[in-house]
PDB file of N, CA and C in Angstrom:
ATOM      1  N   UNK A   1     -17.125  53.399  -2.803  1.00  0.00           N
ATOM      2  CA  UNK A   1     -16.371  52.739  -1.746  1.00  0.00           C
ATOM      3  C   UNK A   1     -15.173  53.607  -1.376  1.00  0.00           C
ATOM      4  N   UNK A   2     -15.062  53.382  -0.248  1.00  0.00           N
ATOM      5  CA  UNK A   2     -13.802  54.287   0.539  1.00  0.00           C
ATOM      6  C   UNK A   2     -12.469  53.858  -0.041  1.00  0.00           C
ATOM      7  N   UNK A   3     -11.361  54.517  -0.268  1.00  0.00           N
ATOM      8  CA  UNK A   3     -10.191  54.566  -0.307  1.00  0.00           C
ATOM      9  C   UNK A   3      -9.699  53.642   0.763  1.00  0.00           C
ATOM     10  N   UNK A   4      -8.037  53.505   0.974  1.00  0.00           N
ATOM     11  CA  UNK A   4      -7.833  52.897   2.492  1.00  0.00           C
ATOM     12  C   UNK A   4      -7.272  53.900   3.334  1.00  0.00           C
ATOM     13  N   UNK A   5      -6.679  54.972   2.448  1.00  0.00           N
ATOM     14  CA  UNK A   5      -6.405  56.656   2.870  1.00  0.00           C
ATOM     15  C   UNK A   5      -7.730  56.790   3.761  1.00  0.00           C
ATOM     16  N   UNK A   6      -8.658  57.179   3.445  1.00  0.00           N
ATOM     17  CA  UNK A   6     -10.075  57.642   3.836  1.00  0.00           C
ATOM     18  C   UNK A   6     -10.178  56.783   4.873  1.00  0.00           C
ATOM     19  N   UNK A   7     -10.177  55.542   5.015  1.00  0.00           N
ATOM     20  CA  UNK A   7     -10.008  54.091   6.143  1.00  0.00           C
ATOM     21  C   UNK A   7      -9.805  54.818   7.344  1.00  0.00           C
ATOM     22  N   UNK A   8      -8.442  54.930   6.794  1.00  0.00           N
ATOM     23  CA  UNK A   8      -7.621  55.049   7.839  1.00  0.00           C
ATOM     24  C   UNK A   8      -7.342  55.902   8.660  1.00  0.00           C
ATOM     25  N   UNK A   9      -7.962  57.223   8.646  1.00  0.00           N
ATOM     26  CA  UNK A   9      -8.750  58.763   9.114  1.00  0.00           C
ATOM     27  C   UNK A   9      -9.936  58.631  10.150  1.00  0.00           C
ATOM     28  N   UNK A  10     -10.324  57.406   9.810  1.00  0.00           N
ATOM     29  CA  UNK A  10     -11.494  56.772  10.737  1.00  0.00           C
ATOM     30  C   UNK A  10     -11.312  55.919  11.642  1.00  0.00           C
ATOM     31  N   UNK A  11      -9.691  55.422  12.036  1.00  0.00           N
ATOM     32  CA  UNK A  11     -10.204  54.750  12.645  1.00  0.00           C
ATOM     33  C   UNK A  11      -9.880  55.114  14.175  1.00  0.00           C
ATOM     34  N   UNK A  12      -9.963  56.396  14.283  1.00  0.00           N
ATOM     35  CA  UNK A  12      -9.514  56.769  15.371  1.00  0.00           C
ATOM     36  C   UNK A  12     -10.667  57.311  16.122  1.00  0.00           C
ATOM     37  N   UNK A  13     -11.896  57.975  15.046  1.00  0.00           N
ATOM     38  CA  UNK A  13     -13.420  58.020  15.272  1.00  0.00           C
ATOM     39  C   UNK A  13     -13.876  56.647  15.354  1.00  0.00           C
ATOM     40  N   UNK A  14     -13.636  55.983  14.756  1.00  0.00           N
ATOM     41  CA  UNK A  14     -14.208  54.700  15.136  1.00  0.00           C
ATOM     42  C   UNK A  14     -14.117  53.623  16.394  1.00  0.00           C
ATOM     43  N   UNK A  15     -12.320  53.774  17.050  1.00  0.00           N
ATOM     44  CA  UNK A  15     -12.667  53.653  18.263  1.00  0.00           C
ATOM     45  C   UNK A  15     -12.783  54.066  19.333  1.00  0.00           C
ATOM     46  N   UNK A  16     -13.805  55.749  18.880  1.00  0.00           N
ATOM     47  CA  UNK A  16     -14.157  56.633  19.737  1.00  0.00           C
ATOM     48  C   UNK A  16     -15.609  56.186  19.898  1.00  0.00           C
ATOM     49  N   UNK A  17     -16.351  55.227  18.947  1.00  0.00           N
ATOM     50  CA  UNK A  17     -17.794  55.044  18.618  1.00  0.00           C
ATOM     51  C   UNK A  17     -18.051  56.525  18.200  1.00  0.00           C
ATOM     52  N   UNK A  18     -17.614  57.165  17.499  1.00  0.00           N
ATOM     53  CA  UNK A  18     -18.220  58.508  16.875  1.00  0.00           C
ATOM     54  C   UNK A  18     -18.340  58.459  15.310  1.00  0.00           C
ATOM     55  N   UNK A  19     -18.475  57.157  14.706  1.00  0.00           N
ATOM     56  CA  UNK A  19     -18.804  57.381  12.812  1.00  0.00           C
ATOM     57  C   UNK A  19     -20.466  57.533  13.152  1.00  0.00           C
ATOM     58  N   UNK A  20     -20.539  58.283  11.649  1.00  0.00           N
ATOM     59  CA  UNK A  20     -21.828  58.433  11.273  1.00  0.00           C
ATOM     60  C   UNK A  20     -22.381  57.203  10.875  1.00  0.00           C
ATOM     61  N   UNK A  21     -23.467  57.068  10.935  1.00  0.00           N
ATOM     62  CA  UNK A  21     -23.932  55.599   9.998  1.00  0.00           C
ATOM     63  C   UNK A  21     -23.724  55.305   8.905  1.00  0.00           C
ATOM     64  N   UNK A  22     -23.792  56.232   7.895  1.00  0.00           N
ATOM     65  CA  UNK A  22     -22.996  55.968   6.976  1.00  0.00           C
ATOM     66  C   UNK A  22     -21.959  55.573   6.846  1.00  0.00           C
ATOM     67  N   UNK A  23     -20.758  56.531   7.577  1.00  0.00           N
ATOM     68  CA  UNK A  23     -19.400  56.309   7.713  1.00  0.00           C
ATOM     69  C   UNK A  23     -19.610  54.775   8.298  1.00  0.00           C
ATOM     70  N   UNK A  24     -19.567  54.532   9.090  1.00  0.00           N
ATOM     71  CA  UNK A  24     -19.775  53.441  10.151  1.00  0.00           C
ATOM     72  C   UNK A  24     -19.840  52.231   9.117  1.00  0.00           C
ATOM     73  N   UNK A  25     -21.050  52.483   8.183  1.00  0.00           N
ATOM     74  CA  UNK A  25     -21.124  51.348   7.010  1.00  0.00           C
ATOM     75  C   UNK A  25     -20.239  50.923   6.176  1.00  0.00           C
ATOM     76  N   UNK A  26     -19.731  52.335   5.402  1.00  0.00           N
ATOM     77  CA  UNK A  26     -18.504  52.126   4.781  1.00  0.00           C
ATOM     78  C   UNK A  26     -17.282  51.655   5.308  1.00  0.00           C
ATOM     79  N   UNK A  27     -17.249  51.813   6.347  1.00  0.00           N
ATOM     80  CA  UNK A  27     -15.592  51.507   7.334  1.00  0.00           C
ATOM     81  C   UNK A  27     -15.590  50.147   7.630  1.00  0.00           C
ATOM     82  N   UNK A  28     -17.152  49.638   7.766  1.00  0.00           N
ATOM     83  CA  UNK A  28     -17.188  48.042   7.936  1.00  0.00           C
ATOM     84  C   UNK A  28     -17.369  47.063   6.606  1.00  0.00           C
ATOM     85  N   UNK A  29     -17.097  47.864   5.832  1.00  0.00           N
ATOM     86  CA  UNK A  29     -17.432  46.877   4.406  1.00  0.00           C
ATOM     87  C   UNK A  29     -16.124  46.920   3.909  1.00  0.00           C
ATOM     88  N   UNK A  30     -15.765  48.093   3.940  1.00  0.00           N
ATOM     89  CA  UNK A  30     -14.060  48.048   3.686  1.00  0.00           C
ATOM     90  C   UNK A  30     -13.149  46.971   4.416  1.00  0.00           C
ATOM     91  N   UNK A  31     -13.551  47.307   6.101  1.00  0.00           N
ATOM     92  CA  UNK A  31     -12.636  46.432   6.715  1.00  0.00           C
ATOM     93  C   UNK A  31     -13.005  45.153   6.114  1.00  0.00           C
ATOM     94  N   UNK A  32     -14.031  45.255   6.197  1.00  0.00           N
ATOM     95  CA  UNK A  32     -14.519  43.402   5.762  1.00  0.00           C
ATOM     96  C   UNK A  32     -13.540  42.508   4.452  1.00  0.00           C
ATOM     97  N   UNK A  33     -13.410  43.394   3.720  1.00  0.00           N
ATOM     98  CA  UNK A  33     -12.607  43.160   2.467  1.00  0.00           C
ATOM     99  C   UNK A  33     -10.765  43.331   2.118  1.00  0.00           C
ATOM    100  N   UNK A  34     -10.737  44.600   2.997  1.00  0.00           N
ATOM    101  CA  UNK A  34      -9.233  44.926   3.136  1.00  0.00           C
ATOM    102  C   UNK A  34      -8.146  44.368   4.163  1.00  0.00           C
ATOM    103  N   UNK A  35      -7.312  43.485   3.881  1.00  0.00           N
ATOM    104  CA  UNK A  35      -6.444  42.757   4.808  1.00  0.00           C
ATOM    105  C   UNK A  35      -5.419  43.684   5.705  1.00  0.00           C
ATOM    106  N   UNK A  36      -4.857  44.623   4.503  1.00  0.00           N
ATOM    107  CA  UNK A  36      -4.135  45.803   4.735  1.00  0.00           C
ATOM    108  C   UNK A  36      -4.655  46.578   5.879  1.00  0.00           C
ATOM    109  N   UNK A  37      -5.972  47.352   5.675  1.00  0.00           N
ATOM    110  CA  UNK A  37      -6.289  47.837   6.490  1.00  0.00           C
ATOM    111  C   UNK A  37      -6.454  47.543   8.015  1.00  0.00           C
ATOM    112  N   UNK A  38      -7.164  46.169   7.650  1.00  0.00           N
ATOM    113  CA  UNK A  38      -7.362  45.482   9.138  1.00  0.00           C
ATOM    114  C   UNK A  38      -6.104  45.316   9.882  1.00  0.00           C
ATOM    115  N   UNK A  39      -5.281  45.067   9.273  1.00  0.00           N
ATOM    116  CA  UNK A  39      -3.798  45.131  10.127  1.00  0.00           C
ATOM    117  C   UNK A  39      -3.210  46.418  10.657  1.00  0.00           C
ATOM    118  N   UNK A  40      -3.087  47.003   9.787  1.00  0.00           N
ATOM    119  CA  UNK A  40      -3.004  48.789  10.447  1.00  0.00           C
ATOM    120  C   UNK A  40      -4.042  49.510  11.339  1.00  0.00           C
ATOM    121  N   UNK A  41      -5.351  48.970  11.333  1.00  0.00           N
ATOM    122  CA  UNK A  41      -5.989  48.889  12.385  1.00  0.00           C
ATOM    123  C   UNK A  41      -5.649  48.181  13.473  1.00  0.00           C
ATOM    124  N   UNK A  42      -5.383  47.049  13.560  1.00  0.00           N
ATOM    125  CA  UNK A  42      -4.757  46.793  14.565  1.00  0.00           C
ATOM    126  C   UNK A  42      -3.971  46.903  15.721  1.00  0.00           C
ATOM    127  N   UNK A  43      -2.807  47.396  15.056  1.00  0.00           N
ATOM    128  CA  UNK A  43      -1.546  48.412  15.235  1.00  0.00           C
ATOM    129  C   UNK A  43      -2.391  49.610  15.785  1.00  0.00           C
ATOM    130  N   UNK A  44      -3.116  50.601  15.239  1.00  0.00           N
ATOM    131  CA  UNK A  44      -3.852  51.693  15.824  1.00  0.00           C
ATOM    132  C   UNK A  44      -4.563  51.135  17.055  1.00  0.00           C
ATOM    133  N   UNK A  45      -5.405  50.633  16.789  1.00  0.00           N
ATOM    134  CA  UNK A  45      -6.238  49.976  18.217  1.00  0.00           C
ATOM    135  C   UNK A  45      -5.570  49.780  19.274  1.00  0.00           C
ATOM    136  N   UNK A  46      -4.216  48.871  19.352  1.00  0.00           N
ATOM    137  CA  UNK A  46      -3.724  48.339  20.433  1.00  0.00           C
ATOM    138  C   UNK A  46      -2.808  49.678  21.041  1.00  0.00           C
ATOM    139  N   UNK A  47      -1.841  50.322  19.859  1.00  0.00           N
ATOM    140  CA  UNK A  47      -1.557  52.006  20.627  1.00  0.00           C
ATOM    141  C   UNK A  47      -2.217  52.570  21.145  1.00  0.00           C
ATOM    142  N   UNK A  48      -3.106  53.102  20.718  1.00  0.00           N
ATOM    143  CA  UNK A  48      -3.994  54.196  21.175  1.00  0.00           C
ATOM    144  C   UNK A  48      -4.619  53.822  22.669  1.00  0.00           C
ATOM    145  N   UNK A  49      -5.208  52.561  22.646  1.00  0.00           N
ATOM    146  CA  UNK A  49      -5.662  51.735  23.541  1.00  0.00           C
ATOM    147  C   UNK A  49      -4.995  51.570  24.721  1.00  0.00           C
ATOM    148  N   UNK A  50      -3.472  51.162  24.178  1.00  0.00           N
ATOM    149  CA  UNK A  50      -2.791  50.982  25.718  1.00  0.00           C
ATOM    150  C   UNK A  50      -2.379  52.342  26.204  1.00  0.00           C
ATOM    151  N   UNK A  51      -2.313  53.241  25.120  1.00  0.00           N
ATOM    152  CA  UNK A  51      -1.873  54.678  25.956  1.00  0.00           C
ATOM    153  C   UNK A  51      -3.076  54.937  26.135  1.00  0.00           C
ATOM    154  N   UNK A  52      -4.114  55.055  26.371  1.00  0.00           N
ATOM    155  CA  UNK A  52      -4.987  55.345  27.206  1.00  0.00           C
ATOM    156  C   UNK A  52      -4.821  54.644  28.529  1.00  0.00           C
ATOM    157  N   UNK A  53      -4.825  53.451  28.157  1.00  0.00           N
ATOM    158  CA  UNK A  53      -4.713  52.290  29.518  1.00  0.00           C
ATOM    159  C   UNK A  53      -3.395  53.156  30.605  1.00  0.00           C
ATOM    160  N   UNK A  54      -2.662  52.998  29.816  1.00  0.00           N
ATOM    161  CA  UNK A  54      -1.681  53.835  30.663  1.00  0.00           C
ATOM    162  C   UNK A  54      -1.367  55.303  31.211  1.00  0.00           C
ATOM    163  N   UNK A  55      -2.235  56.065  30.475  1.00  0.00           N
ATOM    164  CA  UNK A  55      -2.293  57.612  30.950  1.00  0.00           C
ATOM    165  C   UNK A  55      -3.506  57.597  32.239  1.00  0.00           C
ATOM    166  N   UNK A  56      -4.547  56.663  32.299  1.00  0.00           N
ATOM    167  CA  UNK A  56      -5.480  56.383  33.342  1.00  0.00           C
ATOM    168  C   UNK A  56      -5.023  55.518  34.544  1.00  0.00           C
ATOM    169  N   UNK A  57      -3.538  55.436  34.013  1.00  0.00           N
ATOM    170  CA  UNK A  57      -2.728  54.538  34.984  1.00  0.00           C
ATOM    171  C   UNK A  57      -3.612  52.993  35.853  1.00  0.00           C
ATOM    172  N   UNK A  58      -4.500  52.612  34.935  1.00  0.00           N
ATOM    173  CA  UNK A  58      -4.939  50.847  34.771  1.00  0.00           C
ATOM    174  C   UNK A  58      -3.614  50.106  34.500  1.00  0.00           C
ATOM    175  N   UNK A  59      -4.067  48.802  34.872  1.00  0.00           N
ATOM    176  CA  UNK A  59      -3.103  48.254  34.574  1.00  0.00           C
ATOM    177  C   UNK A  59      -3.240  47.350  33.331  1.00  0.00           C
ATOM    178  N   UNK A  60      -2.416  46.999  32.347  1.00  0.00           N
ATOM    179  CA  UNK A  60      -2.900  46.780  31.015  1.00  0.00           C
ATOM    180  C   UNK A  60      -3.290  44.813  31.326  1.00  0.00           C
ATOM    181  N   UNK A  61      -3.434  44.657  31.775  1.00  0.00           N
ATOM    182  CA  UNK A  61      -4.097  43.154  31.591  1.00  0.00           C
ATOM    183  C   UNK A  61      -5.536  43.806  31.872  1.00  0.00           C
ATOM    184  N   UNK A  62      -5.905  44.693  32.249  1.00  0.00           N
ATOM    185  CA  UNK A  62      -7.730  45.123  31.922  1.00  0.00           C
ATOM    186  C   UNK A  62      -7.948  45.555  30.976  1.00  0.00           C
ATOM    187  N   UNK A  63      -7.198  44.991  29.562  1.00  0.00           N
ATOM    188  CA  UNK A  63      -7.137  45.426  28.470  1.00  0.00           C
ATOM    189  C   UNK A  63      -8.145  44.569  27.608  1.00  0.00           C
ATOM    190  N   UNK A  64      -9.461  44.481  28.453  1.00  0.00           N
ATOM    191  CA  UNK A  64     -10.655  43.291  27.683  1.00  0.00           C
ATOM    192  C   UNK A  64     -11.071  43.444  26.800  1.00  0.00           C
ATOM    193  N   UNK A  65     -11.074  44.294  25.800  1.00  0.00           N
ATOM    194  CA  UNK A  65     -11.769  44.849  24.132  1.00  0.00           C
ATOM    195  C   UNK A  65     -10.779  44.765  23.441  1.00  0.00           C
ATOM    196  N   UNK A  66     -10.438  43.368  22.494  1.00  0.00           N
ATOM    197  CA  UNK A  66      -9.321  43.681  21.983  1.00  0.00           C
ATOM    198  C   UNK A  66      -9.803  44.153  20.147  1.00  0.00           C
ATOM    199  N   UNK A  67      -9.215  44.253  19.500  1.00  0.00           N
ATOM    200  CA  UNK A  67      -9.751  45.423  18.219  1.00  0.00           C
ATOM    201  C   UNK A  67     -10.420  44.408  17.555  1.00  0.00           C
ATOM    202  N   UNK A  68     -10.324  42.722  17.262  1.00  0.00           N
ATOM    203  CA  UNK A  68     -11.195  41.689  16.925  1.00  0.00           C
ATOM    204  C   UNK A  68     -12.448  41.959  17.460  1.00  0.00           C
ATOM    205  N   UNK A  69     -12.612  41.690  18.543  1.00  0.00           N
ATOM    206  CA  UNK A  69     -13.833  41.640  19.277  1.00  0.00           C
ATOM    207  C   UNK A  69     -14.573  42.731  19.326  1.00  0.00           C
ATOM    208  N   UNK A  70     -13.748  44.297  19.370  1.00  0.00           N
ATOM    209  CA  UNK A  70     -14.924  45.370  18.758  1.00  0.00           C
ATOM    210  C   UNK A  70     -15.289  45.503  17.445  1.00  0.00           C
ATOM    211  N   UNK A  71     -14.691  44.610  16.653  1.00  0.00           N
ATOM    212  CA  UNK A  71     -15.039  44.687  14.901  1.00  0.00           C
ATOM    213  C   UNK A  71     -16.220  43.641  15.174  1.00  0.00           C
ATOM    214  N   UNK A  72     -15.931  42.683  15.781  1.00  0.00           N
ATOM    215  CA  UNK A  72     -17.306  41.417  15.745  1.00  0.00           C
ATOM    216  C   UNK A  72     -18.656  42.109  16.341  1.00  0.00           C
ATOM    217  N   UNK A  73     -18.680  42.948  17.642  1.00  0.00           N
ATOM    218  CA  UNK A  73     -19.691  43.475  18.498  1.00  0.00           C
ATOM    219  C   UNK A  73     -19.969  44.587  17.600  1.00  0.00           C
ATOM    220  N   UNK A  74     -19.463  44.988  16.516  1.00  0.00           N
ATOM    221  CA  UNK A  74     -20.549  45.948  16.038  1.00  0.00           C
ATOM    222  C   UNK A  74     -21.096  45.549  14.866  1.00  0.00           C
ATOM    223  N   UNK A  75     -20.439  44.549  13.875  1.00  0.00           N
ATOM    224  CA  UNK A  75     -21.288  43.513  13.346  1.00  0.00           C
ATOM    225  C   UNK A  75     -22.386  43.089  13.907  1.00  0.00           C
ATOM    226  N   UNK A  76     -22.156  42.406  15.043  1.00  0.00           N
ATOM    227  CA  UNK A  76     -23.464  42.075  15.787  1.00  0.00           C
ATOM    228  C   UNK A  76     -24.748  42.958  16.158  1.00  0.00           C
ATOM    229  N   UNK A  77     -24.249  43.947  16.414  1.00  0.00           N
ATOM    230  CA  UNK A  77     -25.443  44.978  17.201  1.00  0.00           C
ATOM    231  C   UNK A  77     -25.978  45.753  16.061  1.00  0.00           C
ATOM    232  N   UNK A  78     -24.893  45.573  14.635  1.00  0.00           N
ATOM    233  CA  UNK A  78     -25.730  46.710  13.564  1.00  0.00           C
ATOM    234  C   UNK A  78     -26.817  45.744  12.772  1.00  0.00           C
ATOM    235  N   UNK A  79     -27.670  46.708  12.392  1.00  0.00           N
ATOM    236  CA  UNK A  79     -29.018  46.228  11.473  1.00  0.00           C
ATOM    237  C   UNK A  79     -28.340  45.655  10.316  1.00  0.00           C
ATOM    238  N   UNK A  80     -29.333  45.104   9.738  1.00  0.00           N
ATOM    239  CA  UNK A  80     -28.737  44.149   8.520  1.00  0.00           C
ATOM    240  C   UNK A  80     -29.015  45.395   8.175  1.00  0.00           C
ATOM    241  N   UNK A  81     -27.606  45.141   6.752  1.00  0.00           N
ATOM    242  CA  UNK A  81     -27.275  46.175   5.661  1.00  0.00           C
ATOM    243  C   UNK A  81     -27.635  45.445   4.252  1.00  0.00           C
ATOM    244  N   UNK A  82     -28.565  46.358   3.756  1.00  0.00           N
ATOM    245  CA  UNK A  82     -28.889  46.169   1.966  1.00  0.00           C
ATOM    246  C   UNK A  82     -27.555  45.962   1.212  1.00  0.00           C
ATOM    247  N   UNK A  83     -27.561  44.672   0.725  1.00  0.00           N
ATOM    248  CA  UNK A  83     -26.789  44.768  -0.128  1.00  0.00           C
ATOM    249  C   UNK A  83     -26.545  45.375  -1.505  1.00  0.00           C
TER     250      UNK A  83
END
């Protein structure tokens, strides 16, 4: 199992959609478990996010993916994982 060091290196590939499947697995089993992390994800998601929003000069209420809802949609869309 991943570190939250290691986490947290990812999650900037992650909301690029660029982890490996592997990676991808590990980053969601971690989050699943780590409170810490998920919060500092958070914080990452919504920065990164609105400075994009804002360097594309959108206006941030088209800010519809919020970092919940891309953690749920890739739960959803990934294959069940062997426990």
């Amino acid at each position: 199992m991943m570190e939250c060091k290691e986490i947290q290196k990812l999650f900037i590939p992650f909301i690029d959609d660029k982890l490996s499947v592997s990676d991808l697995a590990a980053f969601l089993d971690h989050m699943d478990t780590c409170k810490e992390c998920r919060e500092e994800y958070d914080i990452y998601y919504t920065v990164i996010m609105g400075m994009r929003y804002l360097d594309e000069r959108q206006n941030i209420s088209e800010f519809k993916l919020d970092s919940e809802q891309k953690l749920s949609l890739i739960h959803i869309s990934e294959p069940t994982r062997r426990s």
